[in-house]
PDB file of N, CA and C in Angstrom:
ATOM      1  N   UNK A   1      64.248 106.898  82.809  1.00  0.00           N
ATOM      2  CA  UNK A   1      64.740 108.242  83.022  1.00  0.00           C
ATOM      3  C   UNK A   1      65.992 108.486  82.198  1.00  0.00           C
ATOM      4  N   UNK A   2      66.516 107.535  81.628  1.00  0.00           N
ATOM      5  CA  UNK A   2      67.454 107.759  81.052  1.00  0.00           C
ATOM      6  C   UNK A   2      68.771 108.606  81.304  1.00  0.00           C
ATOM      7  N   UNK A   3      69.350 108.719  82.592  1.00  0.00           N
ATOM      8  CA  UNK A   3      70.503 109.501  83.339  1.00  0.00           C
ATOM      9  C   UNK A   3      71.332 108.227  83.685  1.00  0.00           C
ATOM     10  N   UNK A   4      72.730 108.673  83.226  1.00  0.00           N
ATOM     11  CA  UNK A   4      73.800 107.654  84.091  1.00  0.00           C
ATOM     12  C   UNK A   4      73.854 107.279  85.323  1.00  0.00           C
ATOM     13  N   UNK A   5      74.149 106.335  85.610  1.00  0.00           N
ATOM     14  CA  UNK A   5      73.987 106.305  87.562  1.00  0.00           C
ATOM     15  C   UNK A   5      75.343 106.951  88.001  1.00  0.00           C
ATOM     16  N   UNK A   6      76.596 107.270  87.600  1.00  0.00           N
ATOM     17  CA  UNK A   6      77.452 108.290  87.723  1.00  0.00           C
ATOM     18  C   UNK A   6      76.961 109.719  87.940  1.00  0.00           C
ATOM     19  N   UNK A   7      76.058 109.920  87.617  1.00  0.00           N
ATOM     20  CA  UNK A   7      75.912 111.486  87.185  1.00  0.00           C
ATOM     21  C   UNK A   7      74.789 111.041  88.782  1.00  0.00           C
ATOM     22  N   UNK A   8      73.807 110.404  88.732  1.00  0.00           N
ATOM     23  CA  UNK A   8      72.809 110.198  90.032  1.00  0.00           C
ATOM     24  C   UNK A   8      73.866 110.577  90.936  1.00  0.00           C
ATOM     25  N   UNK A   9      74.578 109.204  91.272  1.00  0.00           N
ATOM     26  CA  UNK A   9      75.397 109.266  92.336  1.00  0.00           C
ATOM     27  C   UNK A   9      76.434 110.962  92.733  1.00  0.00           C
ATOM     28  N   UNK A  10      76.674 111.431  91.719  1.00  0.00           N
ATOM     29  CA  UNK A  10      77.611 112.935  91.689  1.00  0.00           C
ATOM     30  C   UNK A  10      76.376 113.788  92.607  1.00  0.00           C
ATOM     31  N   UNK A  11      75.296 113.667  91.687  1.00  0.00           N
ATOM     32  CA  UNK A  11      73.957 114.520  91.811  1.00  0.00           C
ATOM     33  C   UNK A  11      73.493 114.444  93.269  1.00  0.00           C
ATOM     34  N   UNK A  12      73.511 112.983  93.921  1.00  0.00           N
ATOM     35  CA  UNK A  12      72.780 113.008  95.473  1.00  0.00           C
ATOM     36  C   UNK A  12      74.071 113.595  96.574  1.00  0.00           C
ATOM     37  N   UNK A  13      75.488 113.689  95.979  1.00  0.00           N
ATOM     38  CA  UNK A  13      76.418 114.340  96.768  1.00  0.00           C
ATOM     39  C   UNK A  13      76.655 115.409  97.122  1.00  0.00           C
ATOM     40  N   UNK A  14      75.816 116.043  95.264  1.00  0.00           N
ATOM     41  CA  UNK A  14      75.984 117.560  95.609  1.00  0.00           C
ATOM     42  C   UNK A  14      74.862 118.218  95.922  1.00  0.00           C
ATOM     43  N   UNK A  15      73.519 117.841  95.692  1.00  0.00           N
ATOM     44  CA  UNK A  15      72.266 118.589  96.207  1.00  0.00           C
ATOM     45  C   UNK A  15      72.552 117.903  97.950  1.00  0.00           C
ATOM     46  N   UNK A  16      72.758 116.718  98.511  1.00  0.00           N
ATOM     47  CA  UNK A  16      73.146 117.001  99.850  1.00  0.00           C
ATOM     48  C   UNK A  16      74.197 117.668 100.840  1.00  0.00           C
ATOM     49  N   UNK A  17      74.831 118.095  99.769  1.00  0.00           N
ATOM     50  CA  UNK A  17      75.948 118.660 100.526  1.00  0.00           C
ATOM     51  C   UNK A  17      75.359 120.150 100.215  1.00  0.00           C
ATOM     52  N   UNK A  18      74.418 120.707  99.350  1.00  0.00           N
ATOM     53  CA  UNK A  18      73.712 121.906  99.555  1.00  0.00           C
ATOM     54  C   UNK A  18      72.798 121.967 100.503  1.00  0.00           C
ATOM     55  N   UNK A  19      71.943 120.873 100.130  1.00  0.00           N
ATOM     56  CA  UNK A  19      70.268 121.289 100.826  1.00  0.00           C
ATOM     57  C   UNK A  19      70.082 120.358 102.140  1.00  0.00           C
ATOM     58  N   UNK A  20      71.400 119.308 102.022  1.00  0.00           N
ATOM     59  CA  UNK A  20      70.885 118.518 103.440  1.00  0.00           C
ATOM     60  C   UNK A  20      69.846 117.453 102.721  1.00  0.00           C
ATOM     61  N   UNK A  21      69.112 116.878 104.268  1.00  0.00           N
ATOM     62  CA  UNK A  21      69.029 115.614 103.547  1.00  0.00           C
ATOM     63  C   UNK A  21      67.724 115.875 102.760  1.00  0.00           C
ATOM     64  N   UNK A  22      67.106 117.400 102.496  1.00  0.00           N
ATOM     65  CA  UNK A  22      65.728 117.339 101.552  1.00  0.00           C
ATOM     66  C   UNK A  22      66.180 117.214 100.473  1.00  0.00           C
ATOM     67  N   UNK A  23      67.857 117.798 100.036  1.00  0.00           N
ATOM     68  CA  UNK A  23      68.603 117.483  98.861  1.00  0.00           C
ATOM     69  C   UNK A  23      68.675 116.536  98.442  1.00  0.00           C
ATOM     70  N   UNK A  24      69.312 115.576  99.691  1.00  0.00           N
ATOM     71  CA  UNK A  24      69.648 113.975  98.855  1.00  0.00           C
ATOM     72  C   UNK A  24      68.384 112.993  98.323  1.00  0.00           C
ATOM     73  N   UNK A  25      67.141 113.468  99.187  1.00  0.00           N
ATOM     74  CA  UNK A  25      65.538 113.242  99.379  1.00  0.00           C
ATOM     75  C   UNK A  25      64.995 113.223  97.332  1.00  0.00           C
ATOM     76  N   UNK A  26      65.766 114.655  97.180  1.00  0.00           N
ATOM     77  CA  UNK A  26      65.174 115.160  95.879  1.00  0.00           C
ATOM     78  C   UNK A  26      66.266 115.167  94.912  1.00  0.00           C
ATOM     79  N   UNK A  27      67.772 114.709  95.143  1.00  0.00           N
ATOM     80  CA  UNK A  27      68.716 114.422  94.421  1.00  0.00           C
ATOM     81  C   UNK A  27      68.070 114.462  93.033  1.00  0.00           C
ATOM     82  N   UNK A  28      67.398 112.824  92.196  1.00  0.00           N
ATOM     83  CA  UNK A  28      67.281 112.795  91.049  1.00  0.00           C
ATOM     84  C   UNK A  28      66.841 113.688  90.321  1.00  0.00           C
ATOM     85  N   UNK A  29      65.175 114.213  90.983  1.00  0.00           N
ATOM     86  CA  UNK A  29      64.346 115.292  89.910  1.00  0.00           C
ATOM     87  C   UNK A  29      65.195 116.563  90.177  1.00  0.00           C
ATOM     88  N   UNK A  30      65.976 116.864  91.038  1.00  0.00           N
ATOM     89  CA  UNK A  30      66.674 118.740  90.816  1.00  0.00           C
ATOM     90  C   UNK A  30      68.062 118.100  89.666  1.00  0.00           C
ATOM     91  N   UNK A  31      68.505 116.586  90.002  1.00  0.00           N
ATOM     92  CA  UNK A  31      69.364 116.652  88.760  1.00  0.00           C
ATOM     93  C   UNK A  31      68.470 116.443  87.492  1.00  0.00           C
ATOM     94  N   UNK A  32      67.587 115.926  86.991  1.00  0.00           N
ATOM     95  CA  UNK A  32      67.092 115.778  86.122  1.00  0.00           C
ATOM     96  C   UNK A  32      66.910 117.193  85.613  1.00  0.00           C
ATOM     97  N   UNK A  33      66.289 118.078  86.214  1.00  0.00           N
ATOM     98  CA  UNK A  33      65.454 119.362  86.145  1.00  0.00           C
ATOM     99  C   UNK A  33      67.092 120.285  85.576  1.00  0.00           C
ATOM    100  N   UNK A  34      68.060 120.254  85.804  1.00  0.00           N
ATOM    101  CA  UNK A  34      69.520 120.560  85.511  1.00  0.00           C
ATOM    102  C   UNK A  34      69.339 119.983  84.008  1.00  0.00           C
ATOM    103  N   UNK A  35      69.470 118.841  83.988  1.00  0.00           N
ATOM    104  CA  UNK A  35      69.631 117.996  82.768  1.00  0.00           C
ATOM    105  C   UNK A  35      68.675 119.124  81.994  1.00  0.00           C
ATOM    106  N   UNK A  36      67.568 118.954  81.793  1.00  0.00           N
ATOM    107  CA  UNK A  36      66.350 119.341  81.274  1.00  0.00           C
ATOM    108  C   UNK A  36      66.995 121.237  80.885  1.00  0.00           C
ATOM    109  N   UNK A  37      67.289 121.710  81.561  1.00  0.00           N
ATOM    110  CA  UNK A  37      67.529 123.039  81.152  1.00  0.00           C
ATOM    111  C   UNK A  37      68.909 123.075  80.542  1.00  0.00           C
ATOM    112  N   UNK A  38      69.644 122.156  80.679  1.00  0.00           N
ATOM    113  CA  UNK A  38      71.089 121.904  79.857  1.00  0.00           C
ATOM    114  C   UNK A  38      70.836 121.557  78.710  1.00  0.00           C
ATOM    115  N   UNK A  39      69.831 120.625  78.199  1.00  0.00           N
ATOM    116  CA  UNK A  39      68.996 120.100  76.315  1.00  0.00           C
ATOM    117  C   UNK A  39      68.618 121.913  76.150  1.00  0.00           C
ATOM    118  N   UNK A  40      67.819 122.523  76.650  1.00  0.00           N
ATOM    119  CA  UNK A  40      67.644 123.704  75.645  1.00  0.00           C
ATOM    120  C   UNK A  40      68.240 124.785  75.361  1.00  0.00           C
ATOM    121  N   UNK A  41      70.046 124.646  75.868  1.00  0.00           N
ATOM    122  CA  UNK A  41      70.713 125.723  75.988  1.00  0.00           C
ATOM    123  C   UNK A  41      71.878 124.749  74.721  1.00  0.00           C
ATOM    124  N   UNK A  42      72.529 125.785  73.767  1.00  0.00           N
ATOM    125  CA  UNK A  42      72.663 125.545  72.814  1.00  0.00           C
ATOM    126  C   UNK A  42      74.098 124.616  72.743  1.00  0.00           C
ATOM    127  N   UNK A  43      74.789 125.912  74.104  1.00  0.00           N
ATOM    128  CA  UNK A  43      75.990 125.589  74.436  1.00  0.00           C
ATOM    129  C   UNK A  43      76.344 124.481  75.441  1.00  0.00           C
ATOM    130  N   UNK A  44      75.082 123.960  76.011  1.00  0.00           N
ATOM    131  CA  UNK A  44      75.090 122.697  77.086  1.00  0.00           C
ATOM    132  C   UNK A  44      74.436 121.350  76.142  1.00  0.00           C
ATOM    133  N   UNK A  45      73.863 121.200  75.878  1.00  0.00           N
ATOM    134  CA  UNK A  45      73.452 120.473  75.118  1.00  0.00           C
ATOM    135  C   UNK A  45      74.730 119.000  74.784  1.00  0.00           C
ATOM    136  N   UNK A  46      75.630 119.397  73.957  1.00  0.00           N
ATOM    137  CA  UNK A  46      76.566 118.308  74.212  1.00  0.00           C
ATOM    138  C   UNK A  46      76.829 117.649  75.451  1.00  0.00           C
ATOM    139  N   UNK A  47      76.608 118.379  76.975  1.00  0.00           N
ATOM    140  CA  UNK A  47      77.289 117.792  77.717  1.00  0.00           C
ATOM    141  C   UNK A  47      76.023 117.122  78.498  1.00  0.00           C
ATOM    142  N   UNK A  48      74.739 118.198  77.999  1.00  0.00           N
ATOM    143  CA  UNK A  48      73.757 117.045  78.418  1.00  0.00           C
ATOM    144  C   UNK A  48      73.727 115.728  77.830  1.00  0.00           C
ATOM    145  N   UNK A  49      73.876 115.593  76.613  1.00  0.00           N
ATOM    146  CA  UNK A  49      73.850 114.787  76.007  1.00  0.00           C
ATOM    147  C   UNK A  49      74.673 113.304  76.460  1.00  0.00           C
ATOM    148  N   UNK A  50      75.727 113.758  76.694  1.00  0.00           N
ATOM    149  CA  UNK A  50      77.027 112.772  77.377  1.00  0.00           C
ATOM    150  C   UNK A  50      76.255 112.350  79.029  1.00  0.00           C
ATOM    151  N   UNK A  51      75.801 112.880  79.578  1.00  0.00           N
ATOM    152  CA  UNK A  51      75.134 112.836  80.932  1.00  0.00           C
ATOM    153  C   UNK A  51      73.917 111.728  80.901  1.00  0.00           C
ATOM    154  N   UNK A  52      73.222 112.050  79.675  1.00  0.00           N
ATOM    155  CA  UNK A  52      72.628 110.914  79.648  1.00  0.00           C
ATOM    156  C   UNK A  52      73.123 109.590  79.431  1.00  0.00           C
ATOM    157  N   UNK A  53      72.006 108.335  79.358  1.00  0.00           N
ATOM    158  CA  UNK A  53      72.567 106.804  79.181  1.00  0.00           C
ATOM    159  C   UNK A  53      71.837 105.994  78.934  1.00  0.00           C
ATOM    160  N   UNK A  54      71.861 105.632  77.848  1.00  0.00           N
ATOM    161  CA  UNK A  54      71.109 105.266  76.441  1.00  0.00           C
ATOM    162  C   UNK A  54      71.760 103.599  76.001  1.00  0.00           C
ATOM    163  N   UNK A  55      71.561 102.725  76.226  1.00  0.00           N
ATOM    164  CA  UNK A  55      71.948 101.404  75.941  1.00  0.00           C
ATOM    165  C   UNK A  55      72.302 101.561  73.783  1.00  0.00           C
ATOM    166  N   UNK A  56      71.318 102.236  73.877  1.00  0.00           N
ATOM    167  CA  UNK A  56      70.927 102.206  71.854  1.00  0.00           C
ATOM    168  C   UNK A  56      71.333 103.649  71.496  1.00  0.00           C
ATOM    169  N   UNK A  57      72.123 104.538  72.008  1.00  0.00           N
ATOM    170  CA  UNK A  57      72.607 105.551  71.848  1.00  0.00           C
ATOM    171  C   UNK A  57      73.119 105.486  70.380  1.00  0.00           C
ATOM    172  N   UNK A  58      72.723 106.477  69.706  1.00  0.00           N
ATOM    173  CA  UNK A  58      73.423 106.870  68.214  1.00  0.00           C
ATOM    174  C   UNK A  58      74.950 107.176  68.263  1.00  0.00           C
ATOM    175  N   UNK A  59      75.695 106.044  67.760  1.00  0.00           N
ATOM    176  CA  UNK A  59      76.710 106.652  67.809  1.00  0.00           C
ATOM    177  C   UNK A  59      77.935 108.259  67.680  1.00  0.00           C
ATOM    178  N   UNK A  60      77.167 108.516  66.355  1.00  0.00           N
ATOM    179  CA  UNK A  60      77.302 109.631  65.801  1.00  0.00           C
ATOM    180  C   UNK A  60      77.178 110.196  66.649  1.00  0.00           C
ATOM    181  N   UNK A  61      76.175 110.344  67.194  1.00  0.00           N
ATOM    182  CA  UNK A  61      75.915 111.743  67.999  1.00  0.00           C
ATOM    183  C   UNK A  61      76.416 111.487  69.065  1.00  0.00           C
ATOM    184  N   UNK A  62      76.985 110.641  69.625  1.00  0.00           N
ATOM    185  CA  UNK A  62      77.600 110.343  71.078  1.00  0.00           C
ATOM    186  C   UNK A  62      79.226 111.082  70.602  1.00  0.00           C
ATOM    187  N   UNK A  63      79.767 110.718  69.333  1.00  0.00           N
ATOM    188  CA  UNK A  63      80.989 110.778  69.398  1.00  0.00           C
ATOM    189  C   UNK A  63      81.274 112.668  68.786  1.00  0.00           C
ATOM    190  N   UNK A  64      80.139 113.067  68.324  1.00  0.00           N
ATOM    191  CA  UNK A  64      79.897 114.295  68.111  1.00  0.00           C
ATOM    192  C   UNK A  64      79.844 115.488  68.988  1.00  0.00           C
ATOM    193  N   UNK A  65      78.960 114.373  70.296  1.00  0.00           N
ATOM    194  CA  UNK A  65      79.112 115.338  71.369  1.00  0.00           C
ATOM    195  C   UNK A  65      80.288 115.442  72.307  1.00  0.00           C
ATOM    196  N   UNK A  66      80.955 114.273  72.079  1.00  0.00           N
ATOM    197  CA  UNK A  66      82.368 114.119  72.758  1.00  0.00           C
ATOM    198  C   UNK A  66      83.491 115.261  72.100  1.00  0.00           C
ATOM    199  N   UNK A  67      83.388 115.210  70.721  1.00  0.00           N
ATOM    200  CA  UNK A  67      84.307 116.497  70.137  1.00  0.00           C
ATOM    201  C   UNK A  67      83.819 117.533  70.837  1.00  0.00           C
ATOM    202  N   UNK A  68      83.127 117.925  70.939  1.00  0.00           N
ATOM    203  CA  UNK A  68      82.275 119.486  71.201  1.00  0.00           C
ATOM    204  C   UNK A  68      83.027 119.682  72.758  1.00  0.00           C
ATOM    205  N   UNK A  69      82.809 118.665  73.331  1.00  0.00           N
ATOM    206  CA  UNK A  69      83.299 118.897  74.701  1.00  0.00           C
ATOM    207  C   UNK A  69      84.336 119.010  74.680  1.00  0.00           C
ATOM    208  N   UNK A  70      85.446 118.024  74.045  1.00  0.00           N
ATOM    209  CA  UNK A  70      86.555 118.201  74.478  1.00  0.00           C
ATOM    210  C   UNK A  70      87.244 119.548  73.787  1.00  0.00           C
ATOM    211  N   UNK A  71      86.718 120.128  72.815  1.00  0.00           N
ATOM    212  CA  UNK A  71      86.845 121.396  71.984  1.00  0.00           C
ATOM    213  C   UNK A  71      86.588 121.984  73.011  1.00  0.00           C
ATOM    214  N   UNK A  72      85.653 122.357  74.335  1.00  0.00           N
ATOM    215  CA  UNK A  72      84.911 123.225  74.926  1.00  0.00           C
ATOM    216  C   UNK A  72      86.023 123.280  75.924  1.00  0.00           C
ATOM    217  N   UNK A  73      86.642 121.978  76.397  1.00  0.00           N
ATOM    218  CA  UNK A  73      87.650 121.996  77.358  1.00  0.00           C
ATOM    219  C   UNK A  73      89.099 122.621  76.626  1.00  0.00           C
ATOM    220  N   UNK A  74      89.283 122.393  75.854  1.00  0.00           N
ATOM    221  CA  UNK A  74      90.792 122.933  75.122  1.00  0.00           C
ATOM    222  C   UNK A  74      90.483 124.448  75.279  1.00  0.00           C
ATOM    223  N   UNK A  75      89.571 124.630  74.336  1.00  0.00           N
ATOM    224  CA  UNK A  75      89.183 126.268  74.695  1.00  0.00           C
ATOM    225  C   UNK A  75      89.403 126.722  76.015  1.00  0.00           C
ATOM    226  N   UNK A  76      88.627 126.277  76.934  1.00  0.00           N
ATOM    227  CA  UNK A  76      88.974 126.809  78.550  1.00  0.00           C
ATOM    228  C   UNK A  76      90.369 126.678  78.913  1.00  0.00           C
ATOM    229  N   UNK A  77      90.905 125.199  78.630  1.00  0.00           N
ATOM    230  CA  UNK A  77      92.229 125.209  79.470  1.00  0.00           C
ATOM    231  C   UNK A  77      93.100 126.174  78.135  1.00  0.00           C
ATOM    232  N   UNK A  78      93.189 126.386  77.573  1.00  0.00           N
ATOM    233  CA  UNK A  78      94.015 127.069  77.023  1.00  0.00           C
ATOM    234  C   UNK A  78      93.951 128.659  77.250  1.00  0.00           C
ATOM    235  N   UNK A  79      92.589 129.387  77.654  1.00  0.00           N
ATOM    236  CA  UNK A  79      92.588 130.314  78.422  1.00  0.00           C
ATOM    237  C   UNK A  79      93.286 130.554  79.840  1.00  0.00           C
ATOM    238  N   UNK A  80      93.119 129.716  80.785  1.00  0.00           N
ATOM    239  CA  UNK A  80      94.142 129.453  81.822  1.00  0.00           C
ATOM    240  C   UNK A  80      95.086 129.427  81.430  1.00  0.00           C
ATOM    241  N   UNK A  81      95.945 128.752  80.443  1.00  0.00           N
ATOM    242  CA  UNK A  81      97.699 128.360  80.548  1.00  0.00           C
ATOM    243  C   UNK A  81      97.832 129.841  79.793  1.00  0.00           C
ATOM    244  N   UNK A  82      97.182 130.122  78.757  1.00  0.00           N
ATOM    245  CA  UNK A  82      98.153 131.082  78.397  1.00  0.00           C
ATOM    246  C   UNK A  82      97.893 132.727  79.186  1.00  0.00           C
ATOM    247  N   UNK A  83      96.957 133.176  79.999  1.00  0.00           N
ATOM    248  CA  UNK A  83      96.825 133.781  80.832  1.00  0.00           C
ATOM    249  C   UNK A  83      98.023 134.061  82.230  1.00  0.00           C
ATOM    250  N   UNK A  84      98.353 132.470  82.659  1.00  0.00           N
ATOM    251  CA  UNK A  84      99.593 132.390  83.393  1.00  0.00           C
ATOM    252  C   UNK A  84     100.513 132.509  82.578  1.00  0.00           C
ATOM    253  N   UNK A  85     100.499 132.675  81.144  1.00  0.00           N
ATOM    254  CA  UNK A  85     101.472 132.398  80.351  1.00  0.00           C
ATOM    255  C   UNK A  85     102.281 134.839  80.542  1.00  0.00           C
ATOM    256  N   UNK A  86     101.205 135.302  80.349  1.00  0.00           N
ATOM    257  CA  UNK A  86     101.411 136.329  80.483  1.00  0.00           C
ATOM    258  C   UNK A  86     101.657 137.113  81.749  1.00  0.00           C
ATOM    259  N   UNK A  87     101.322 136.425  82.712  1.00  0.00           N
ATOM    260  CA  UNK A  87     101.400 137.300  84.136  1.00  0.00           C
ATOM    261  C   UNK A  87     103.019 136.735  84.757  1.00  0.00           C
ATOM    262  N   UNK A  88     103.564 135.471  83.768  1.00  0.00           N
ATOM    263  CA  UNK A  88     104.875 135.235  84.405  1.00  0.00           C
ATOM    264  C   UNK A  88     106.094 136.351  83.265  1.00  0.00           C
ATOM    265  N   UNK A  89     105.862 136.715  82.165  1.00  0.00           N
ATOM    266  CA  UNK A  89     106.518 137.836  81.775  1.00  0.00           C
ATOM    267  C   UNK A  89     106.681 139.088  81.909  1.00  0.00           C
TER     268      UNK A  89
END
């Protein structure tokens, strides 16, 4: 299946803490099925990518998708700070 057991373990916490225990029951395939619609979206894709866990993982593309993200996070947090940046003047 190729998914981190980090991301499992996140995954059976949060479909049970939604659906109860048919959630934790079906944890993997509703996270997988997440995964799966995160590869064909253009802008998820990197972070699917990182979600997965690949012993023979291409480097390149591991460390490719790590820029993207952390680009994706600067972008966001820098919307927050400088947002508070304006409501304190």
């Amino acid at each position: 299946m190729k998914i981190s057991p980090v991301i499992v373990f996140i995954g059976l916490f949060v479909w049970d803490y939604l659906l109860g225990g048919i959630g934790a029951i079906l944890a993997v395939s509703m996270t997988m099925l997440v995964l799966i619609i995160m590869e064909n979206f253009e802008g998820t894709q990197p972070l699917a990518m990182l979600m997965h866990y690949t012993g023979e993982a291409k480097n390149e593309e591991y460390q490719e998708a790590v820029a993207k993200v952390k680009q994706l996070w600067n972008k966001t947090r820098g919307a927050f700070v400088s947002n508070k940046d304006e409501s304190d003047q």
